[in-house]
N, C-alpha and C. Protein backbone atom coordinates (compact mmCIF):
# COMPACT_ATOMS: atom_id res chain seq x y z
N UNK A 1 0.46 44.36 180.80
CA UNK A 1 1.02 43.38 179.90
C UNK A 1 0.95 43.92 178.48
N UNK A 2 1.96 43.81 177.57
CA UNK A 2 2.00 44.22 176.40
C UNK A 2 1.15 43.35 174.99
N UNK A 3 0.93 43.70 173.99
CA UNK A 3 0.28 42.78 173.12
C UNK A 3 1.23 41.54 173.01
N UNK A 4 2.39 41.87 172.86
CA UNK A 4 3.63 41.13 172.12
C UNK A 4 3.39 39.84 173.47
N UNK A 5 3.44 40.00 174.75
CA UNK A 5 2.95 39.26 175.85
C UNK A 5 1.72 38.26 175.52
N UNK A 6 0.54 38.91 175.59
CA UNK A 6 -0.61 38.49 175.36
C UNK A 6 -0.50 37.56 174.54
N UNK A 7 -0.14 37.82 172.75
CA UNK A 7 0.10 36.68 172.19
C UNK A 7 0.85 35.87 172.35
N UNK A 8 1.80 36.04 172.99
CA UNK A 8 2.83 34.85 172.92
C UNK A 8 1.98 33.83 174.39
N UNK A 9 1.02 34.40 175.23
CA UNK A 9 0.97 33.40 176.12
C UNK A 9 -0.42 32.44 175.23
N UNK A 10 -1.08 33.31 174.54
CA UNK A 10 -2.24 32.68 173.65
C UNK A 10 -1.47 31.65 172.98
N UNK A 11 -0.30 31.76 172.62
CA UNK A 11 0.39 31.05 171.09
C UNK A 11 0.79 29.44 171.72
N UNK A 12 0.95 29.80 173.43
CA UNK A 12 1.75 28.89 174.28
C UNK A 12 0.41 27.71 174.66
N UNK A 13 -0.65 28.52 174.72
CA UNK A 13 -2.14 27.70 175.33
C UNK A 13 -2.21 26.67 174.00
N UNK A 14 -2.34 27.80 172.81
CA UNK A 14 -3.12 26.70 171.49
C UNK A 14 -1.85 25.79 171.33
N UNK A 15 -0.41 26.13 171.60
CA UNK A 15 0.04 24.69 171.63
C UNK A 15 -0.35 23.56 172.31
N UNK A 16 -0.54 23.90 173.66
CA UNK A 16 -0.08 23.23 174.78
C UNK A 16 -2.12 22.25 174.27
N UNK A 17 -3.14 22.80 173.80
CA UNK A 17 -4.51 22.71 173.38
C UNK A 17 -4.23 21.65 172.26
N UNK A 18 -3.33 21.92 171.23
CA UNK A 18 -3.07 21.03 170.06
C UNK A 18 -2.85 19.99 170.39
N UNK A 19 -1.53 19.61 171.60
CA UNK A 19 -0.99 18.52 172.16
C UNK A 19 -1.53 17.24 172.81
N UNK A 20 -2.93 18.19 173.19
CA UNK A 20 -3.99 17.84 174.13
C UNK A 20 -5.43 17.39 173.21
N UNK A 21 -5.54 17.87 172.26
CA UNK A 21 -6.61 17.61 171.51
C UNK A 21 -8.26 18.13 172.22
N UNK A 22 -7.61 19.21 173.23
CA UNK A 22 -8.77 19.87 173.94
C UNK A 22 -8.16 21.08 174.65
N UNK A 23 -9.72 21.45 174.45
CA UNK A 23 -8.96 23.31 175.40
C UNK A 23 -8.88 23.26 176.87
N UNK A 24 -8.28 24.07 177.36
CA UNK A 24 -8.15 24.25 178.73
C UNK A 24 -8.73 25.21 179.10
N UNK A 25 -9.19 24.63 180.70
CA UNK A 25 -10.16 25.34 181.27
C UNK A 25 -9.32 25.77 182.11
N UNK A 26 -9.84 27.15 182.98
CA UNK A 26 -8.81 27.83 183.78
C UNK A 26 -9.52 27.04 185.64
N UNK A 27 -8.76 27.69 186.40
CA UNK A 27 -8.88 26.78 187.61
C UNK A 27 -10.25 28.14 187.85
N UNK A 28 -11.32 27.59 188.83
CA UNK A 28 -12.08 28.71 189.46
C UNK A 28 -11.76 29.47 190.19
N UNK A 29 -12.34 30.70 189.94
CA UNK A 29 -11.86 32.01 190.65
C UNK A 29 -11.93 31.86 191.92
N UNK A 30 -10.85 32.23 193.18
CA UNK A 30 -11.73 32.52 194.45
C UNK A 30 -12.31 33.41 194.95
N UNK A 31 -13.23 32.97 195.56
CA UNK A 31 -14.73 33.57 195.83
C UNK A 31 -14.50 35.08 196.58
N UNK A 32 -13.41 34.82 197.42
CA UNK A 32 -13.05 36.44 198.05
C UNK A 32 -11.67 36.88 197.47
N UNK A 33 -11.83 37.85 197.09
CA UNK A 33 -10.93 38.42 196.51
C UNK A 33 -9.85 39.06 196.89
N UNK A 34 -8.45 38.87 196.98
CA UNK A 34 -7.66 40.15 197.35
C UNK A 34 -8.14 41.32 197.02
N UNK A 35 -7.47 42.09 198.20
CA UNK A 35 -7.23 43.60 197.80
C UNK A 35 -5.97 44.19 196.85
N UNK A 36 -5.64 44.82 196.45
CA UNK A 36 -4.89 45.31 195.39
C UNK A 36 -3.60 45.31 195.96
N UNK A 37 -3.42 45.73 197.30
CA UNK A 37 -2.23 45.53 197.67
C UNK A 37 -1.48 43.94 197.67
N UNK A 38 -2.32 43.36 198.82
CA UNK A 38 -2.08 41.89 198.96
C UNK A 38 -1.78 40.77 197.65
N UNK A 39 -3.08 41.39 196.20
CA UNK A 39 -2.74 40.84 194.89
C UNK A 39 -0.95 41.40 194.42
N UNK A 40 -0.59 42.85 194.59
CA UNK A 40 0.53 43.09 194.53
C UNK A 40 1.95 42.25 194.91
N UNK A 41 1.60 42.32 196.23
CA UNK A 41 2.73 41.65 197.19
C UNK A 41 2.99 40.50 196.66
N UNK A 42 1.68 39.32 196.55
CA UNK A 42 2.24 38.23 196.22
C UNK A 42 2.75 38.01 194.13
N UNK A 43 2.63 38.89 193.90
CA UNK A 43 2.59 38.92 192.43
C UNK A 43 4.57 39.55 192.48
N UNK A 44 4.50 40.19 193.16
CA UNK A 44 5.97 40.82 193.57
C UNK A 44 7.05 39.84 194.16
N UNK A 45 6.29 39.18 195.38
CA UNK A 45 6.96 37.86 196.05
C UNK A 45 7.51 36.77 194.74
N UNK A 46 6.35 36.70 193.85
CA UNK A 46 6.98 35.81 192.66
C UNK A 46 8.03 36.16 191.39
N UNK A 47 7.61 37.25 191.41
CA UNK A 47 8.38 38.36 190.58
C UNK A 47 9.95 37.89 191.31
N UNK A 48 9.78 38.58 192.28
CA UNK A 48 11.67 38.19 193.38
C UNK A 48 12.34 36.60 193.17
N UNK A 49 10.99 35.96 193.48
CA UNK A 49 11.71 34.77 193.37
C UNK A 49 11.98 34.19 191.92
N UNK A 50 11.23 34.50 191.18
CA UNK A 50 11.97 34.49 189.43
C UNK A 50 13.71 34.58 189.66
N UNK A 51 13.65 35.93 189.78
CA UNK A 51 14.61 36.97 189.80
C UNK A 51 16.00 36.45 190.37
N UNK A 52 15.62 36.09 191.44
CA UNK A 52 16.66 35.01 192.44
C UNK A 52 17.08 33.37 191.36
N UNK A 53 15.85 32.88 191.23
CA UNK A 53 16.03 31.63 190.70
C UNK A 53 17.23 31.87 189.35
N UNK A 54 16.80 32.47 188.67
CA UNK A 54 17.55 33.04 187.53
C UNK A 54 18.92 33.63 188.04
N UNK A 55 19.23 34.27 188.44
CA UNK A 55 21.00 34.58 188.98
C UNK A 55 21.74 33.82 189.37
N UNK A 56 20.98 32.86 190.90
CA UNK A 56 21.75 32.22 191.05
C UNK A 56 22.09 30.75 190.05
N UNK A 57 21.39 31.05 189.15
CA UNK A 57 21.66 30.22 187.46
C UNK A 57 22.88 30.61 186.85
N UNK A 58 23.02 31.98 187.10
CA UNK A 58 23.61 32.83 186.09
C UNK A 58 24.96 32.46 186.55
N UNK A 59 24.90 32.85 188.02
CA UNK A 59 26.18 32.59 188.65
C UNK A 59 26.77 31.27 189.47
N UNK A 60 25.85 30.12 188.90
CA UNK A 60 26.52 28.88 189.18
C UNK A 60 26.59 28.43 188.24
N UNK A 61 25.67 28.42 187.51
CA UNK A 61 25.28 27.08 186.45
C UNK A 61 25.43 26.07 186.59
N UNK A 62 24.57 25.70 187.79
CA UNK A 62 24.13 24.77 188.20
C UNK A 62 23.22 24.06 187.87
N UNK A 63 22.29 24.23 187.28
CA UNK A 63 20.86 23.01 186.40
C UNK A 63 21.44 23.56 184.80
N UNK A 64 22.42 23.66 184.32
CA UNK A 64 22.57 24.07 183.22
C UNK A 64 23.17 22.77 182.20
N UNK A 65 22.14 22.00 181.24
CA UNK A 65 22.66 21.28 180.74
C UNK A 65 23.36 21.26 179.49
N UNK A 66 23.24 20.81 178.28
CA UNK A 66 24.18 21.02 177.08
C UNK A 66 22.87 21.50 176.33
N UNK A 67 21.44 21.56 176.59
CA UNK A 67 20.56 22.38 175.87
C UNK A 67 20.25 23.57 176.20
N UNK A 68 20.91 23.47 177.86
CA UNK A 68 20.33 25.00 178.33
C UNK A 68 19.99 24.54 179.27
N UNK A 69 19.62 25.39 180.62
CA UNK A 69 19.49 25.64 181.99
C UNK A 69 18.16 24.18 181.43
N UNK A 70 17.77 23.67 182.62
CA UNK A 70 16.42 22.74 183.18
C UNK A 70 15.71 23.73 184.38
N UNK A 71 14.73 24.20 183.54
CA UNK A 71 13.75 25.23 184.21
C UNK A 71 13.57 24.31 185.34
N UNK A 72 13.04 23.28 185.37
CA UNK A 72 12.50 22.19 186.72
C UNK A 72 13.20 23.01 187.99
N UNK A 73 14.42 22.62 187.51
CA UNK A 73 15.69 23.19 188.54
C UNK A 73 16.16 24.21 188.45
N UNK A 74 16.22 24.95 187.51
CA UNK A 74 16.43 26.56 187.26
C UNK A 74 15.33 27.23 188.37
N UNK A 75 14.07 26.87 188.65
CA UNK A 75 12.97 28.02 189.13
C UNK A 75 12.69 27.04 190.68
N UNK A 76 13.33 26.68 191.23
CA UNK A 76 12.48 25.61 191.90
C UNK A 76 11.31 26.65 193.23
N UNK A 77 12.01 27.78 193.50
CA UNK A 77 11.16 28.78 194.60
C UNK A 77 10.18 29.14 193.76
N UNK A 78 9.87 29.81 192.38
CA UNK A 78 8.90 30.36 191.65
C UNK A 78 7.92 29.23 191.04
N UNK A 79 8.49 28.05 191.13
CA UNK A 79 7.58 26.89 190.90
C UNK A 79 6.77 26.33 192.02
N UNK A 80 7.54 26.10 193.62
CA UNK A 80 6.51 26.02 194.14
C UNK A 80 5.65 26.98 194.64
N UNK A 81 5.99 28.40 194.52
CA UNK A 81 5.20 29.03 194.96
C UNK A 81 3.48 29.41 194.12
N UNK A 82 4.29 28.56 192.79
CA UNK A 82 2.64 28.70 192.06
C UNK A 82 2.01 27.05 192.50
N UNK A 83 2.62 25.98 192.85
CA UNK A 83 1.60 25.31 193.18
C UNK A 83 1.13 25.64 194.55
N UNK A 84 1.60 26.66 195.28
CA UNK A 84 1.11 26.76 196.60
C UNK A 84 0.34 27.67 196.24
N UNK A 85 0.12 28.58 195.48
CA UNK A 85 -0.81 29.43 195.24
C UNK A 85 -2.38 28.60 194.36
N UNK A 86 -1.86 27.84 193.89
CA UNK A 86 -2.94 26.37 193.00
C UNK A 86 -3.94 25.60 194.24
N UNK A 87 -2.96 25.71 195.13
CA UNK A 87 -3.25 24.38 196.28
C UNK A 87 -4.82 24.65 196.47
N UNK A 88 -5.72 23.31 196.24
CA UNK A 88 -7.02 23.58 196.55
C UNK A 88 -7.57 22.58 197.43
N UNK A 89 -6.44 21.76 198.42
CA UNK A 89 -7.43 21.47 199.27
C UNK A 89 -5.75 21.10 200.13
N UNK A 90 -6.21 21.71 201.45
CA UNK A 90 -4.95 21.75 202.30
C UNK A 90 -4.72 20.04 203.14
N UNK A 91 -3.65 19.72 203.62
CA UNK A 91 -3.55 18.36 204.23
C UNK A 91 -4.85 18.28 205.70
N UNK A 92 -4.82 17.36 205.90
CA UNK A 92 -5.85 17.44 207.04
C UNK A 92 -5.25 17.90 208.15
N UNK A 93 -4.32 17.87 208.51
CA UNK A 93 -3.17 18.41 209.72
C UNK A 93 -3.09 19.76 209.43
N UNK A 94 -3.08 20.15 208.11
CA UNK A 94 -2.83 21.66 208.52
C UNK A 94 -4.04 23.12 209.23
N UNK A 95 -2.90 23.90 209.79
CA UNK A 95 -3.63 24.87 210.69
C UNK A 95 -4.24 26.00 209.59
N UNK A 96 -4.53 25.71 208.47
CA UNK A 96 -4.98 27.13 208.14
C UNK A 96 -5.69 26.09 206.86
N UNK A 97 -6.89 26.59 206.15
CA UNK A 97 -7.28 25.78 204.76
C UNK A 97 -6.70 26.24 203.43
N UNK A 98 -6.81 25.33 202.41
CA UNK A 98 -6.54 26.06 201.24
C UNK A 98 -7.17 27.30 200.99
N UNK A 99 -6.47 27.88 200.40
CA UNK A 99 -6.47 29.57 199.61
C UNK A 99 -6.11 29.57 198.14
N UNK A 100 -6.50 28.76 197.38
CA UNK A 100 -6.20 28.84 195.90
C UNK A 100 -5.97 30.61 195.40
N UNK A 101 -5.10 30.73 194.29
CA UNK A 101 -4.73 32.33 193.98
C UNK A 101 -4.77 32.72 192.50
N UNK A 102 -5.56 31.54 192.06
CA UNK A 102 -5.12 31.09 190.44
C UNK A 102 -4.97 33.09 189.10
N UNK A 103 -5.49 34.07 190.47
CA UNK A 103 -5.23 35.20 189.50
C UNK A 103 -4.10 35.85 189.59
N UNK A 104 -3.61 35.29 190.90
CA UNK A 104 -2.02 35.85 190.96
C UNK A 104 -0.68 35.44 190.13
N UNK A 105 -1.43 33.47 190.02
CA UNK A 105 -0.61 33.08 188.73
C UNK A 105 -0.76 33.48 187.46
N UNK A 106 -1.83 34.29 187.09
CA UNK A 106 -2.76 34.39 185.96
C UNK A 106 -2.07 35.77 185.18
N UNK A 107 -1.72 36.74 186.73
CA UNK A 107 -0.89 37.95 186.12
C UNK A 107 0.81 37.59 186.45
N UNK A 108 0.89 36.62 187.54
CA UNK A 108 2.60 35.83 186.70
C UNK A 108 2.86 35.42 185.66
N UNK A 109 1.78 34.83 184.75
CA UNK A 109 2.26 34.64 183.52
C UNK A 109 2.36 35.64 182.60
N UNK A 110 1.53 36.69 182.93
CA UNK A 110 1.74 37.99 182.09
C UNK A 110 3.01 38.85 182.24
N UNK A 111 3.64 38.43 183.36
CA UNK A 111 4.84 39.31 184.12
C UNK A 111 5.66 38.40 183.10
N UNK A 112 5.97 37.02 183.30
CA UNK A 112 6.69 36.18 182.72
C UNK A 112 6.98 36.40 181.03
N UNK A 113 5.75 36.55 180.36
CA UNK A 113 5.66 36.45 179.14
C UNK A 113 6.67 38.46 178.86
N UNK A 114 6.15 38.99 179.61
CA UNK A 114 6.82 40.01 179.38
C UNK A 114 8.05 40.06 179.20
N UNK A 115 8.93 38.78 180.31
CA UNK A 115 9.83 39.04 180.70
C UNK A 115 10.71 38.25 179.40
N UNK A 116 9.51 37.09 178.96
CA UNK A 116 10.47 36.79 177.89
C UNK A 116 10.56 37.35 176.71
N UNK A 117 10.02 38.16 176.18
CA UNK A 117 10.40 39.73 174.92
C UNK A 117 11.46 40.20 175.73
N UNK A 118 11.42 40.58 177.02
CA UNK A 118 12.50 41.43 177.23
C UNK A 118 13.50 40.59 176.92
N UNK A 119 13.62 39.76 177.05
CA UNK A 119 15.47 38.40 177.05
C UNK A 119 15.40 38.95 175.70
N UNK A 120 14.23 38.42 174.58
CA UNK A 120 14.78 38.38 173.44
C UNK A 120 15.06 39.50 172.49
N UNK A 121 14.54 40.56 173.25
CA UNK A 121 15.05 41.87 172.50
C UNK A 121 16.52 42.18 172.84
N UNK A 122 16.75 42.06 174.16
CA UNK A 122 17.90 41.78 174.89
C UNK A 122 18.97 41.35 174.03
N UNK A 123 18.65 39.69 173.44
CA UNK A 123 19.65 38.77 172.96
C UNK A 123 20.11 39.60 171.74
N UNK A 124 19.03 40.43 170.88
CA UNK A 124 19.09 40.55 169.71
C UNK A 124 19.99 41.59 169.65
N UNK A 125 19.86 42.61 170.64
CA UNK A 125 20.74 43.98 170.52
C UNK A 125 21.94 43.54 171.16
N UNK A 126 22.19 42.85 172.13
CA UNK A 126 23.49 42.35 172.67
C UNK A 126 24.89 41.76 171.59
N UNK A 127 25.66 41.59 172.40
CA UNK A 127 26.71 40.94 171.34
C UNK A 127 27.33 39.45 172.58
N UNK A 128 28.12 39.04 171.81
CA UNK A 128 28.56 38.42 172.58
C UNK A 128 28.65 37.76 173.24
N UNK A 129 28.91 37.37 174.74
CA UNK A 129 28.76 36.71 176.06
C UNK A 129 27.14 36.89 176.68
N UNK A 130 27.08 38.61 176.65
CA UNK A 130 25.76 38.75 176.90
C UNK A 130 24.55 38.53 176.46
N UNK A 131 24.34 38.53 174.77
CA UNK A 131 23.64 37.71 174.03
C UNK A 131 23.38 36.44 174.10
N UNK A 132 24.20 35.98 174.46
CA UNK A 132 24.47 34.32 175.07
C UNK A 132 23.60 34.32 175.98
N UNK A 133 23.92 34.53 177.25
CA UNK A 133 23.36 35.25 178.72
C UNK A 133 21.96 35.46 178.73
N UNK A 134 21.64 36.28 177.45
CA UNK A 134 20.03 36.72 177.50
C UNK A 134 19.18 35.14 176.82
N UNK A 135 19.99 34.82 175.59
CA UNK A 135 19.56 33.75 175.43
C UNK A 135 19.12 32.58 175.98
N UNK A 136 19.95 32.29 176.83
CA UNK A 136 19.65 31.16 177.55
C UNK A 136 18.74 31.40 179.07
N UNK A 137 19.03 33.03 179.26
CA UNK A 137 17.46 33.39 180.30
C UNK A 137 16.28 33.22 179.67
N UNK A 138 16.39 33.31 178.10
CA UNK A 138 14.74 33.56 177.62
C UNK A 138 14.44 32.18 177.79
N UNK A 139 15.65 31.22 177.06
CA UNK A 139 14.99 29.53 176.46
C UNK A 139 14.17 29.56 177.91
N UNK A 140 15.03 29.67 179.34
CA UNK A 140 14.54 29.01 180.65
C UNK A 140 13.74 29.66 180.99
N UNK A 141 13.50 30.81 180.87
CA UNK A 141 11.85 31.57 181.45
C UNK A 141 10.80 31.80 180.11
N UNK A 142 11.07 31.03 178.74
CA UNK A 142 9.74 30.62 178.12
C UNK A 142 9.52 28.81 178.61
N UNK A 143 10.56 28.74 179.11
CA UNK A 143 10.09 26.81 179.32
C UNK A 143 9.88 26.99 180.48
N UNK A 144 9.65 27.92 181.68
CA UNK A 144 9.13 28.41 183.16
C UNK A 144 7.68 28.74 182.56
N UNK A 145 7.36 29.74 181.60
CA UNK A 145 6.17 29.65 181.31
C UNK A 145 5.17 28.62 180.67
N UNK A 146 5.86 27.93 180.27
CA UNK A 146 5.15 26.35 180.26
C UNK A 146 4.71 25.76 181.38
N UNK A 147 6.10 25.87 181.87
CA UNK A 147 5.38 25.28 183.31
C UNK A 147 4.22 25.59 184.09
N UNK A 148 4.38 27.26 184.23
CA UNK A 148 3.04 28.00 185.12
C UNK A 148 2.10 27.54 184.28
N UNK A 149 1.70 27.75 182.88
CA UNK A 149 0.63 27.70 182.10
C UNK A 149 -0.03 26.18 182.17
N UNK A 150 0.47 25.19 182.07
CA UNK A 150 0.36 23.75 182.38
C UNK A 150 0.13 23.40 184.19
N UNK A 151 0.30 24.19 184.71
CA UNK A 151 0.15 23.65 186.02
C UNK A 151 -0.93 24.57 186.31
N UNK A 152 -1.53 26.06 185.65
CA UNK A 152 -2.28 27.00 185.96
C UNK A 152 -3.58 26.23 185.64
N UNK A 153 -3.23 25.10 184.08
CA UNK A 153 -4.42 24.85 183.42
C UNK A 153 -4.40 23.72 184.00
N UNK A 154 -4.15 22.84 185.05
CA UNK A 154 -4.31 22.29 185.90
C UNK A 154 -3.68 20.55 185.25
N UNK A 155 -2.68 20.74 184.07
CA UNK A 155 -2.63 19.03 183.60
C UNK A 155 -1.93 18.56 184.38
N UNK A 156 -2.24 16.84 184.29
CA UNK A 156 -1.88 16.13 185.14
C UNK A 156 -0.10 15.65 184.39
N UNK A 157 0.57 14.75 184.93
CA UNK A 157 2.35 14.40 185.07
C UNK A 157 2.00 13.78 183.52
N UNK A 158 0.72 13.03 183.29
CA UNK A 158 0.92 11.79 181.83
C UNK A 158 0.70 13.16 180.87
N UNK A 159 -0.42 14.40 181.34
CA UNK A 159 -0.73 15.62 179.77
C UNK A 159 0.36 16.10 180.10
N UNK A 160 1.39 16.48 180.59
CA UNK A 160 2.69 17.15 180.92
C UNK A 160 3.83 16.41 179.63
N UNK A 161 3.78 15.25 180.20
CA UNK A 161 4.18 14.50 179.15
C UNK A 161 4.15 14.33 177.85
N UNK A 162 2.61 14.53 177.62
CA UNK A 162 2.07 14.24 175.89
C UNK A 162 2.36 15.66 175.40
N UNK A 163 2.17 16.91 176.08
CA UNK A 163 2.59 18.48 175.38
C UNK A 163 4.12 18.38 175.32
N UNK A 164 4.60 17.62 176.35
CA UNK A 164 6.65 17.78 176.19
C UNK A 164 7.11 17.03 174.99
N UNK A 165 5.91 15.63 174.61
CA UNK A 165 6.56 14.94 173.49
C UNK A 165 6.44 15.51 172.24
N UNK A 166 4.90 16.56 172.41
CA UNK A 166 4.61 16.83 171.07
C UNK A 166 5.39 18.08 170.99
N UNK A 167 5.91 18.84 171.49
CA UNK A 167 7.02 20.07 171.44
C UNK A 167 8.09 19.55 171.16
N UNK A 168 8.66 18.30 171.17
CA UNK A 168 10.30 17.78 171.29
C UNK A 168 9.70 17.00 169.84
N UNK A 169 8.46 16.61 169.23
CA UNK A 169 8.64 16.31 167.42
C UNK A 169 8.49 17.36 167.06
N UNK A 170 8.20 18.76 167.55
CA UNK A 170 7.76 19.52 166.43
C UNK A 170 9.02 20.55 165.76
């Protein structure tokens, strides 16, 4: 992850902290750890499904409103796959228990944050249609990183709310 990354996901917490009038705590580590590969794969699996979510944006524009794509609906595979990676206590019916992954989301947001310098260096050198294009990938994968970061730091639908109101006065 690059510095330019790093801060911008720090810059995203002390908002999302301001909104909240308290810091966020991260979810607990689990106790057994992937191996490097397996941390890979699923860090890659999310990576793809970004990747997917975003094109087929590109090439429908389909959740695309008059402000710009609705991440909700822009990411819907890369969104649940971080609350399935969050999940900390499985239904009682199911055949396997929770597996919380909170470090796989932890280096998705670092992938993410990367990814949004890349849009905006993108937008800046671009002209045109494509500038456009990069633009409106960054707005929707820095408001995707809201999302991971808010669902990583575990707030509930009403603190979701109070950080969306205090971002929409500021």
């Amino acid at each position: 992850m690059t510095d330019r990354g790093r801060t911008l996901i720090a810059g995203r917490r002390e908002r999302i902290e301001r909104a909240l009038g308290r810091p966020l705590s991260a979810p607990p580590p689990n106790p057994s750890p992937l191996s490097d590969e397996e941390r890979d794969h699923l860090i890659a699996g999310g990576m793809e499904l970004y990747v997917n979510d975003l094109e087929w944006e590109s090439l429908t524009g389909e959740e695309h409103l008059e402000d710009g794509p609705l991440a909700e609906l822009t990411f819907p595979g890369v969104l649940a796959f971080v609350r399935g990676l969050l999940l900390s206590e499985a239904m009682p019916d199911s055949l396997a228990p929770a597996d919380p992954r909170p470090e796989v989301v932890d280096a998705l947001l670092e992938r993410l944050a990367d990814e949004v310098i890349r849009l905006e260096e993108e937008a800046t050198r671009a002209g045109g249609e494509d500038a456009e294009r990069a633009r409106m990938q960054m707005e929707a994968t820095r408001r995707l990183l809201d999302l991971v970061l808010m669902a990583y730091h575990g707030l509930s639908d009403e603190e979701v709310e109070r950080v969306e109101r205090a971002a929409g006065a500021a």
